[in-house]
N, C-alpha and C. Protein backbone atom coordinates (compact mmCIF):
# COMPACT_ATOMS: atom_id res chain seq x y z
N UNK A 1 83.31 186.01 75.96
CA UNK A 1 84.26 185.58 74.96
C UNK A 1 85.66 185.49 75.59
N UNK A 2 85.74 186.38 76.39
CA UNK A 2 87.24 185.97 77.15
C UNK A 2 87.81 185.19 77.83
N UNK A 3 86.46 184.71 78.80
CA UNK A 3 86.54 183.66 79.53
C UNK A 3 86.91 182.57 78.94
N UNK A 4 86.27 181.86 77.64
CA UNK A 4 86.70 181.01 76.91
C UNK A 4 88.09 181.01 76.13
N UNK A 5 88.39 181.83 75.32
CA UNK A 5 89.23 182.37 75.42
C UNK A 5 90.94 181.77 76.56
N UNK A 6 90.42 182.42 77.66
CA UNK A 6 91.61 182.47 78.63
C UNK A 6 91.27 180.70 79.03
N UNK A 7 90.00 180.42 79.18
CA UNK A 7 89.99 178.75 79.45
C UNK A 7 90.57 177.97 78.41
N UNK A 8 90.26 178.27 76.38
CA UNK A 8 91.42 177.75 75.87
C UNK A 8 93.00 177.52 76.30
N UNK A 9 93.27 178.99 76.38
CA UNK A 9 94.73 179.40 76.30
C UNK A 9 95.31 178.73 77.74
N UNK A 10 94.38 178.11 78.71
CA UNK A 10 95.16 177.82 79.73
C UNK A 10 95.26 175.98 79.32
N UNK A 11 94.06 175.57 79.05
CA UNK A 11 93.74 174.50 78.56
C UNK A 11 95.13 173.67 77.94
N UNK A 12 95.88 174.66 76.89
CA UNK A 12 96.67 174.71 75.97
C UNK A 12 97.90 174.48 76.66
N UNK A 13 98.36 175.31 77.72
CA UNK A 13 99.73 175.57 78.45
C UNK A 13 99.37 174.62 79.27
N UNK A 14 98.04 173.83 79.86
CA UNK A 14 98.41 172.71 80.81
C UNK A 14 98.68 171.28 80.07
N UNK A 15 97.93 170.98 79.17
CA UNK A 15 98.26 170.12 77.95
C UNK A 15 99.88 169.62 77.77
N UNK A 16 100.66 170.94 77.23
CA UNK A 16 101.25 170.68 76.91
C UNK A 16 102.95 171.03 77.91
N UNK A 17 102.37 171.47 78.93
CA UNK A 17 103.34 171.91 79.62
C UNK A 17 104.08 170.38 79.69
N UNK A 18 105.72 170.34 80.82
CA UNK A 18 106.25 169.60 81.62
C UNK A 18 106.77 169.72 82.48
N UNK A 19 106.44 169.23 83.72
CA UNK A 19 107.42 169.29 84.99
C UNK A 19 108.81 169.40 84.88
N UNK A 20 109.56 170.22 85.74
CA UNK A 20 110.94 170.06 86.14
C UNK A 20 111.64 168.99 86.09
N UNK A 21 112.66 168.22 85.26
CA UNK A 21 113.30 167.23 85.13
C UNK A 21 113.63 166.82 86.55
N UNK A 22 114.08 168.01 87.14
CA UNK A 22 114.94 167.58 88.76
C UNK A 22 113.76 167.35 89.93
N UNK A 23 112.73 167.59 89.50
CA UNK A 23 111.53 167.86 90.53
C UNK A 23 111.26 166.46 91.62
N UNK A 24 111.20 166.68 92.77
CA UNK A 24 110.85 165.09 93.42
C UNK A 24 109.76 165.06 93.45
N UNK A 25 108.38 165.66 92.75
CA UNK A 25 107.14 165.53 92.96
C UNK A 25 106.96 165.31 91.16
N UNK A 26 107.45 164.91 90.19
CA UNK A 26 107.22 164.85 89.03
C UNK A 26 106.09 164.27 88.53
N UNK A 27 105.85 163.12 89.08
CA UNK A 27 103.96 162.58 88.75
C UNK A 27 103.00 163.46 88.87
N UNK A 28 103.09 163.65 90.29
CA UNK A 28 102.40 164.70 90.87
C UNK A 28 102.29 166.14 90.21
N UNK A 29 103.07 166.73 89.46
CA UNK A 29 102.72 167.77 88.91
C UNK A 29 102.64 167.25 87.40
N UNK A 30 102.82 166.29 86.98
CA UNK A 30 102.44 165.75 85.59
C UNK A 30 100.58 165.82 85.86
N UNK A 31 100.38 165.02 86.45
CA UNK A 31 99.07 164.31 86.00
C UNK A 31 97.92 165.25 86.51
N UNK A 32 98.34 166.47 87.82
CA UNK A 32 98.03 167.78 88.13
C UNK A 32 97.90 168.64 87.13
N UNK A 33 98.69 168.56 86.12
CA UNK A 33 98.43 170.32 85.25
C UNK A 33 97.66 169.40 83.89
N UNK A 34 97.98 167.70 83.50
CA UNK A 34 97.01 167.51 82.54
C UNK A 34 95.50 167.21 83.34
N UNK A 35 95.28 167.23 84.33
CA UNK A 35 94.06 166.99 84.90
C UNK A 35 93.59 168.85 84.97
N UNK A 36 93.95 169.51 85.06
CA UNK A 36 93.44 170.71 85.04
C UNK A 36 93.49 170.90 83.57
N UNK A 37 94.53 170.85 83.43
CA UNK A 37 93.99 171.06 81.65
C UNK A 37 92.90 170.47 80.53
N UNK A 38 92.62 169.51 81.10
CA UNK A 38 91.23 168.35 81.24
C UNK A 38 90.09 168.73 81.24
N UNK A 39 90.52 169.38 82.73
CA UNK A 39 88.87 170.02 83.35
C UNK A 39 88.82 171.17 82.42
N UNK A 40 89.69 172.14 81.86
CA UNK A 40 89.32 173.57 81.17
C UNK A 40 88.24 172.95 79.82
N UNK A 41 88.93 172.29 79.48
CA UNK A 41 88.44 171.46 78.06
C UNK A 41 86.82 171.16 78.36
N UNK A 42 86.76 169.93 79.52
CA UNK A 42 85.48 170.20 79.92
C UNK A 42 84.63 170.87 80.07
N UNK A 43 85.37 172.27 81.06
CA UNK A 43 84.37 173.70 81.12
C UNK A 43 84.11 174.27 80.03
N UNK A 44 84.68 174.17 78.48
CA UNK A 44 84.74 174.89 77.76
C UNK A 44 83.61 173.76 76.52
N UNK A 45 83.45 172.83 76.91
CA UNK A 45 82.44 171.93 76.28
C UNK A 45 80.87 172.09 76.67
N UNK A 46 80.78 172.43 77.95
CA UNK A 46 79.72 172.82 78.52
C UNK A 46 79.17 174.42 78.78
N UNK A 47 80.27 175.11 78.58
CA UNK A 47 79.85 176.53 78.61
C UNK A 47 79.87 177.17 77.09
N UNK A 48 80.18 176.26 76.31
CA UNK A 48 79.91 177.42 74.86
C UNK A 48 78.46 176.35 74.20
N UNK A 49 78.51 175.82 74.67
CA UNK A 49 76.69 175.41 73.87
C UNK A 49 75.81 176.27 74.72
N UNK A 50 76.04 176.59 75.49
CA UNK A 50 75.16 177.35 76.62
C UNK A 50 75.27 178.58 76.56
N UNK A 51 76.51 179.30 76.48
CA UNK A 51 76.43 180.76 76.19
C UNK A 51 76.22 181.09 74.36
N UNK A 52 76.12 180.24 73.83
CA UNK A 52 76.01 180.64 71.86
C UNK A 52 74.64 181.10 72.10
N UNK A 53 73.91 180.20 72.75
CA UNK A 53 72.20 180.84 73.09
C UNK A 53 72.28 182.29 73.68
N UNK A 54 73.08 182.41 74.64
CA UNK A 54 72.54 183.80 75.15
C UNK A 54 73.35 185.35 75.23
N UNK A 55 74.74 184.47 75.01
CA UNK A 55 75.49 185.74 74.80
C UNK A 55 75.68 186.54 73.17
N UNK A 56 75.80 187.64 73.13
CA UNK A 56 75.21 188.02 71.94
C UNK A 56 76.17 187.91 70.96
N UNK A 57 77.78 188.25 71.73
CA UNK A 57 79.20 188.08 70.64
C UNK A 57 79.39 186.49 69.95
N UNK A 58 78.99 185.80 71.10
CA UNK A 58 79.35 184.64 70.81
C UNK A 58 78.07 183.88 69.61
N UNK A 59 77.01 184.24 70.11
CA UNK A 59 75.53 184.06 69.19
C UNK A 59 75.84 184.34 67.79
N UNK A 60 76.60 185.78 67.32
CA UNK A 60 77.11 186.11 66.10
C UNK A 60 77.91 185.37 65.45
N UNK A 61 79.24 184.82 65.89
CA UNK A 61 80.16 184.13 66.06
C UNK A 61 79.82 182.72 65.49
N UNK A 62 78.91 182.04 66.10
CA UNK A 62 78.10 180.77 65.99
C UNK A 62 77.48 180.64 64.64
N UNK A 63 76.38 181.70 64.75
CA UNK A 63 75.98 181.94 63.17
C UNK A 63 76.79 182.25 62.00
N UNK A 64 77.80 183.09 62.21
CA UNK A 64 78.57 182.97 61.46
C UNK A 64 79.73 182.13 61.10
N UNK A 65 80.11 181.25 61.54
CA UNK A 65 80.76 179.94 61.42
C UNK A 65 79.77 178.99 60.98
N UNK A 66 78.37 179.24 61.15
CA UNK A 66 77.48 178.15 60.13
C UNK A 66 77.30 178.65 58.83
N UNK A 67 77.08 179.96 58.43
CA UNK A 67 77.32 180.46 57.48
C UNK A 67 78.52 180.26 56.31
N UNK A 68 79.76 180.10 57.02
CA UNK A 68 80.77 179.67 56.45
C UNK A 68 80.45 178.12 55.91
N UNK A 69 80.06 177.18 56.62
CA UNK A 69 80.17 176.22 56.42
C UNK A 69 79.04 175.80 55.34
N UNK A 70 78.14 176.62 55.42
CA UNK A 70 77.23 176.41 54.52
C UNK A 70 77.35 176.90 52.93
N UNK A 71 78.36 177.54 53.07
CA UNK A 71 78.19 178.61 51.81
C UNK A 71 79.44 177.25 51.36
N UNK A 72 80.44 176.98 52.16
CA UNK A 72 81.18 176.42 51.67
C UNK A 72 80.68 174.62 50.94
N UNK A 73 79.68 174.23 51.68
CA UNK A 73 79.03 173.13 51.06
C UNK A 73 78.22 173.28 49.43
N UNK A 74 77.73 174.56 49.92
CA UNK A 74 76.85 175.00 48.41
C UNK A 74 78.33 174.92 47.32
N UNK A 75 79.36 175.48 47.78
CA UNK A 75 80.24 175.78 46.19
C UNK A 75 80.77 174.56 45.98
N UNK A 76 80.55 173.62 46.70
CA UNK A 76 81.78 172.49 46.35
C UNK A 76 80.74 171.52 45.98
């Protein structure tokens, strides 16, 4: 759970970060921190369908966010 977690939260700060106005490498660290921030997104697309199966916090987690959604279809 942390891992994802810290892969959000970095995901998040590369997204939305910006280079140094004065910087002479400004592309270069533009298209660097949204390309890593890219890839987290990626890792985090492919590692939580995969760990909901086997890790047990996250397994709970899963079920219980379908639960929500279900209960919430039944009342409405």
């Amino acid at each position: 759970m942390a891992i994802l977690i810290s892969l959000f939260t970095t995901a998040l700060f590369c997204i939305f970060s910006e280079p140094a106005e004065n910087s002479t490498r400004w592309f270069f660290e533009f298209f660097v921190s949204k390309g890593f921030g890219a890839a987290c997104i990626w890792s985090l697309t492919k590692l939580y369908p995969r760990w909901s199966k086997t890790d047990k916090w996250i397994a709970r987690y899963e079920a219980w966010c379908m639960k929500g959604i279900e209960d919430d279809i039944e009342t409405t």
